[in-house]
C-alpha atoms as a PDB file:
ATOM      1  CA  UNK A   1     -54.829   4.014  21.042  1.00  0.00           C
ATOM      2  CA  UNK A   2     -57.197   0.803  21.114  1.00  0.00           C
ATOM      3  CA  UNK A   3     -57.647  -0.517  24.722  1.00  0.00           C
ATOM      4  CA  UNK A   4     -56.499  -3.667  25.173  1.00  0.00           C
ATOM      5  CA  UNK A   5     -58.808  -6.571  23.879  1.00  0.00           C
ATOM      6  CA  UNK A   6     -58.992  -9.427  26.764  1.00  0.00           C
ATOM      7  CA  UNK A   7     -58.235 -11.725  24.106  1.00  0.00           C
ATOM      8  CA  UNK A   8     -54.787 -10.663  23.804  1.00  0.00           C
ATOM      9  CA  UNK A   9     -54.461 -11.857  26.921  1.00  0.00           C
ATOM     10  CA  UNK A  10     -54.473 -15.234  25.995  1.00  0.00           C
ATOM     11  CA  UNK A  11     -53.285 -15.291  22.705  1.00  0.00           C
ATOM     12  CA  UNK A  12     -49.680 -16.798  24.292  1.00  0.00           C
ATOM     13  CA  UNK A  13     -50.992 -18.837  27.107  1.00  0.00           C
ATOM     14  CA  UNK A  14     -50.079 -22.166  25.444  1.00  0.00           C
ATOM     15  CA  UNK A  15     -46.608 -20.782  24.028  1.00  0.00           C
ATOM     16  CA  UNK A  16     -45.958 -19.899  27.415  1.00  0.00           C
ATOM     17  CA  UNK A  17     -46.793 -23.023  29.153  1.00  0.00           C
ATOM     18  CA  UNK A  18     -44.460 -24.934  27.231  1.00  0.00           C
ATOM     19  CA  UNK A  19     -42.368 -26.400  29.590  1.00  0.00           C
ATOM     20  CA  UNK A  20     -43.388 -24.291  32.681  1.00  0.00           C
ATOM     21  CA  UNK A  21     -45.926 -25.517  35.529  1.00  0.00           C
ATOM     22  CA  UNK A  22     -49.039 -24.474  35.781  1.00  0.00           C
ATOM     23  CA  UNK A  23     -49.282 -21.158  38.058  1.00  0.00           C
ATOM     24  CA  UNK A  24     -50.914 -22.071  41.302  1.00  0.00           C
ATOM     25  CA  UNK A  25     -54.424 -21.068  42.601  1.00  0.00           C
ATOM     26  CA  UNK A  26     -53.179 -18.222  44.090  1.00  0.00           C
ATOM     27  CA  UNK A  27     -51.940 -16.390  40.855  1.00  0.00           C
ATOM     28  CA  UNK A  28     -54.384 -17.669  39.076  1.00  0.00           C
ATOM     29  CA  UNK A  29     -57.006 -15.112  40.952  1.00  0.00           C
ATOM     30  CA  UNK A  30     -54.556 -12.188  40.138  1.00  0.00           C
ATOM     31  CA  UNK A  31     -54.619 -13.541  36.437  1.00  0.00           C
ATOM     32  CA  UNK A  32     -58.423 -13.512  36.564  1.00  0.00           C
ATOM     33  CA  UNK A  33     -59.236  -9.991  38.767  1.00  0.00           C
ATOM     34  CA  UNK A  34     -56.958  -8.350  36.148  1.00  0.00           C
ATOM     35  CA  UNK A  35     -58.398  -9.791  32.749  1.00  0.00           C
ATOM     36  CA  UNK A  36     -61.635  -8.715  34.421  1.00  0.00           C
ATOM     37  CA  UNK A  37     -60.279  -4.920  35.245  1.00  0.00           C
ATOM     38  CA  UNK A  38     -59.190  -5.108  31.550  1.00  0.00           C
ATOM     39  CA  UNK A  39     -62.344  -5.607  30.517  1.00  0.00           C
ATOM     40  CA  UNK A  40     -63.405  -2.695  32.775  1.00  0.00           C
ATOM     41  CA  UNK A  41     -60.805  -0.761  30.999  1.00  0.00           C
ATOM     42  CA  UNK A  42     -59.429  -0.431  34.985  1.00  0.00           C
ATOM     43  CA  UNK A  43     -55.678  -0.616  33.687  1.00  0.00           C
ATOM     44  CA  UNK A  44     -53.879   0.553  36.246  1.00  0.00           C
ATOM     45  CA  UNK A  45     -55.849  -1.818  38.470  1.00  0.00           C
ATOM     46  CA  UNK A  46     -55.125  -4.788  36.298  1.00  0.00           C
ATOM     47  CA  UNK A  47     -51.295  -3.803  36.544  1.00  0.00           C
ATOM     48  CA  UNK A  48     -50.886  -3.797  40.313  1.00  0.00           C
ATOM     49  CA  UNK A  49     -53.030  -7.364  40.580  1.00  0.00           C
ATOM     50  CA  UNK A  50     -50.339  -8.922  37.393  1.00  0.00           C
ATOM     51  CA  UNK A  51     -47.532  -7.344  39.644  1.00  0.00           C
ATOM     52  CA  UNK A  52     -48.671  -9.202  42.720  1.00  0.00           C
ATOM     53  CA  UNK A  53     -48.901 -12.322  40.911  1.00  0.00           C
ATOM     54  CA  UNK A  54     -45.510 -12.189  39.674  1.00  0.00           C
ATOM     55  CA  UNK A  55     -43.924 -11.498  42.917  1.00  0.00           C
ATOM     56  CA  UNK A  56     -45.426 -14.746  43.835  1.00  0.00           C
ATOM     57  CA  UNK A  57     -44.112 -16.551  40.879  1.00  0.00           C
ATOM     58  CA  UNK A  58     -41.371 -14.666  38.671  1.00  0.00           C
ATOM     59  CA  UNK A  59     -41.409 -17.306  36.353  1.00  0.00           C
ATOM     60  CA  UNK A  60     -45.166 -16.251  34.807  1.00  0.00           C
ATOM     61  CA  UNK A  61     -44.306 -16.034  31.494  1.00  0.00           C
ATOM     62  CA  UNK A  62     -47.660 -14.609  30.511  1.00  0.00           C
ATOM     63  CA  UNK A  63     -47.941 -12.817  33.679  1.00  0.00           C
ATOM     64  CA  UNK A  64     -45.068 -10.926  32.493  1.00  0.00           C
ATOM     65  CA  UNK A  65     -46.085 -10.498  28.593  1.00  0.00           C
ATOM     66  CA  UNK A  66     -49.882  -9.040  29.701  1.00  0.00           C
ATOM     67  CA  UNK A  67     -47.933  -6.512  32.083  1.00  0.00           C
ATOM     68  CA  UNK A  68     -45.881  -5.489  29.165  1.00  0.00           C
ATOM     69  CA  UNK A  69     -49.400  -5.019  27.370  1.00  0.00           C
ATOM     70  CA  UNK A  70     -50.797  -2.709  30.103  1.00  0.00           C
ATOM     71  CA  UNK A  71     -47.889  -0.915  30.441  1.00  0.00           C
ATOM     72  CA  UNK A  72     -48.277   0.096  26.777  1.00  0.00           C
ATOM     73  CA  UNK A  73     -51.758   1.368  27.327  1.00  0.00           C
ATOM     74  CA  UNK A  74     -50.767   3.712  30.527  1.00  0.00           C
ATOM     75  CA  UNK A  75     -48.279   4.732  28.253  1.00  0.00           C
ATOM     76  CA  UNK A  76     -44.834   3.406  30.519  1.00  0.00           C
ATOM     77  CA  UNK A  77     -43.046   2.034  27.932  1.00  0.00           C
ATOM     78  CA  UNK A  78     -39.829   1.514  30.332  1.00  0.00           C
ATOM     79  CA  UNK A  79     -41.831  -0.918  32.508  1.00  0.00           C
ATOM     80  CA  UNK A  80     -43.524  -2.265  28.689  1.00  0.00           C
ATOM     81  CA  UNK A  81     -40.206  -3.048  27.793  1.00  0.00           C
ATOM     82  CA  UNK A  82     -38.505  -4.761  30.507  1.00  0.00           C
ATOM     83  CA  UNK A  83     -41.496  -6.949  30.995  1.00  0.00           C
ATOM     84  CA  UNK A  84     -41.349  -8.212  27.006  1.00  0.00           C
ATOM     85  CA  UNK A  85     -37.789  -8.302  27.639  1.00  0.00           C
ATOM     86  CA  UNK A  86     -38.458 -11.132  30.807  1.00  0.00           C
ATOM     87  CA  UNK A  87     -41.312 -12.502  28.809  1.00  0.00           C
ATOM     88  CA  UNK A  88     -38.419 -13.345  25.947  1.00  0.00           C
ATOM     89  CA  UNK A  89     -35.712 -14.599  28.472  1.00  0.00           C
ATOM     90  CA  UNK A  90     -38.568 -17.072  29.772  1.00  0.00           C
ATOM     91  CA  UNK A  91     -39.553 -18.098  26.229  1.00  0.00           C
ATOM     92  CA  UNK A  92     -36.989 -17.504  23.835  1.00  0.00           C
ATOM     93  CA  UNK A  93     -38.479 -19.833  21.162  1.00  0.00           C
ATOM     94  CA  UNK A  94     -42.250 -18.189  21.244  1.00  0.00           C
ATOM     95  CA  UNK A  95     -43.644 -17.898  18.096  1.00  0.00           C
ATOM     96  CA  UNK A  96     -44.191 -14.169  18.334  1.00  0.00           C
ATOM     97  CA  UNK A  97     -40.828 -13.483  19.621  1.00  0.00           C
ATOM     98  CA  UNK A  98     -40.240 -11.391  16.210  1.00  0.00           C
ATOM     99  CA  UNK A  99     -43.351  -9.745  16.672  1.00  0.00           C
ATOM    100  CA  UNK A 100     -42.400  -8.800  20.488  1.00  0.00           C
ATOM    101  CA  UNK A 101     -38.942  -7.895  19.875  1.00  0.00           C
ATOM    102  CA  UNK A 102     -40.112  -5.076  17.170  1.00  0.00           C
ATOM    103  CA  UNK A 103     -42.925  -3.896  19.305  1.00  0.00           C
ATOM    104  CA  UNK A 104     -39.799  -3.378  22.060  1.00  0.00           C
ATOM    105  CA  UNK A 105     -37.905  -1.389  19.753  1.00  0.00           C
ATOM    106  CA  UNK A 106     -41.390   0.667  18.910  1.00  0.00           C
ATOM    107  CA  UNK A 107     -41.561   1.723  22.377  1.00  0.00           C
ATOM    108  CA  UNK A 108     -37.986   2.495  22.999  1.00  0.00           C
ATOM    109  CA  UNK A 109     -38.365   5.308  20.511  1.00  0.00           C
ATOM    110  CA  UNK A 110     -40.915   6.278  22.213  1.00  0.00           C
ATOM    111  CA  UNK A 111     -38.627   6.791  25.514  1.00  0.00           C
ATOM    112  CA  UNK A 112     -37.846  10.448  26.330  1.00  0.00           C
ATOM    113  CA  UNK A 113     -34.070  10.700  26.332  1.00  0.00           C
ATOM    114  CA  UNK A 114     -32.697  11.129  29.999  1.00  0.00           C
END
């Protein structure tokens, strides 16, 4: 599997915006110290900074969608998938919301059955 590119990060900021406030100073460090433990390839580091940024604002739609990403790479595609699935309830209309919904039903499959 290819790590994450940092890019990918990104690639939804401004369909996420839409309509949303900007996240606050505070979250924005988490957002930075885990794009920079991405780069480090530090995944499971970026994942607990994304997860305290989101319990300071819920509503961080790409918070929620580059969780979803790291989840994939650490290979806990429960988590993965319940973060796209918050990333879609907070921006139904995205653009890649086709794209996101398949890559959901990718990693269900991948779900050992209980």
């Amino acid at each position: 599997q290819r790590p994450i590119a940092p890019a990918e990060f990104d690639a939804i900021d401004t369909e996420a915006r839409r309509g949303r406030a900007d996240i606050s100073e505070g979250v924005r460090s988490f957002k930075v110290r885990a794009e920079a433990a991405v780069r480090e390839q530090k995944y499971w580091d970026a994942a607990d900074l994304l997860d305290q940024g989101l319990a300071q604002y819920p509503a961080w739609a790409q918070g929620h969608y580059n969780l979803g990403l790291i989840c994939e790479e650490l290979g806990l595609y429960d988590i993965a998938i319940d973060e796209m699935g918050k990333y879609l309830k907070l921006v139904p209309k995205s653009e890649n919301a086709r794209a996101i919904q398949d890559k959901i039903y990718l990693w269900q499959g991948k779900l050992k059955p209980s």
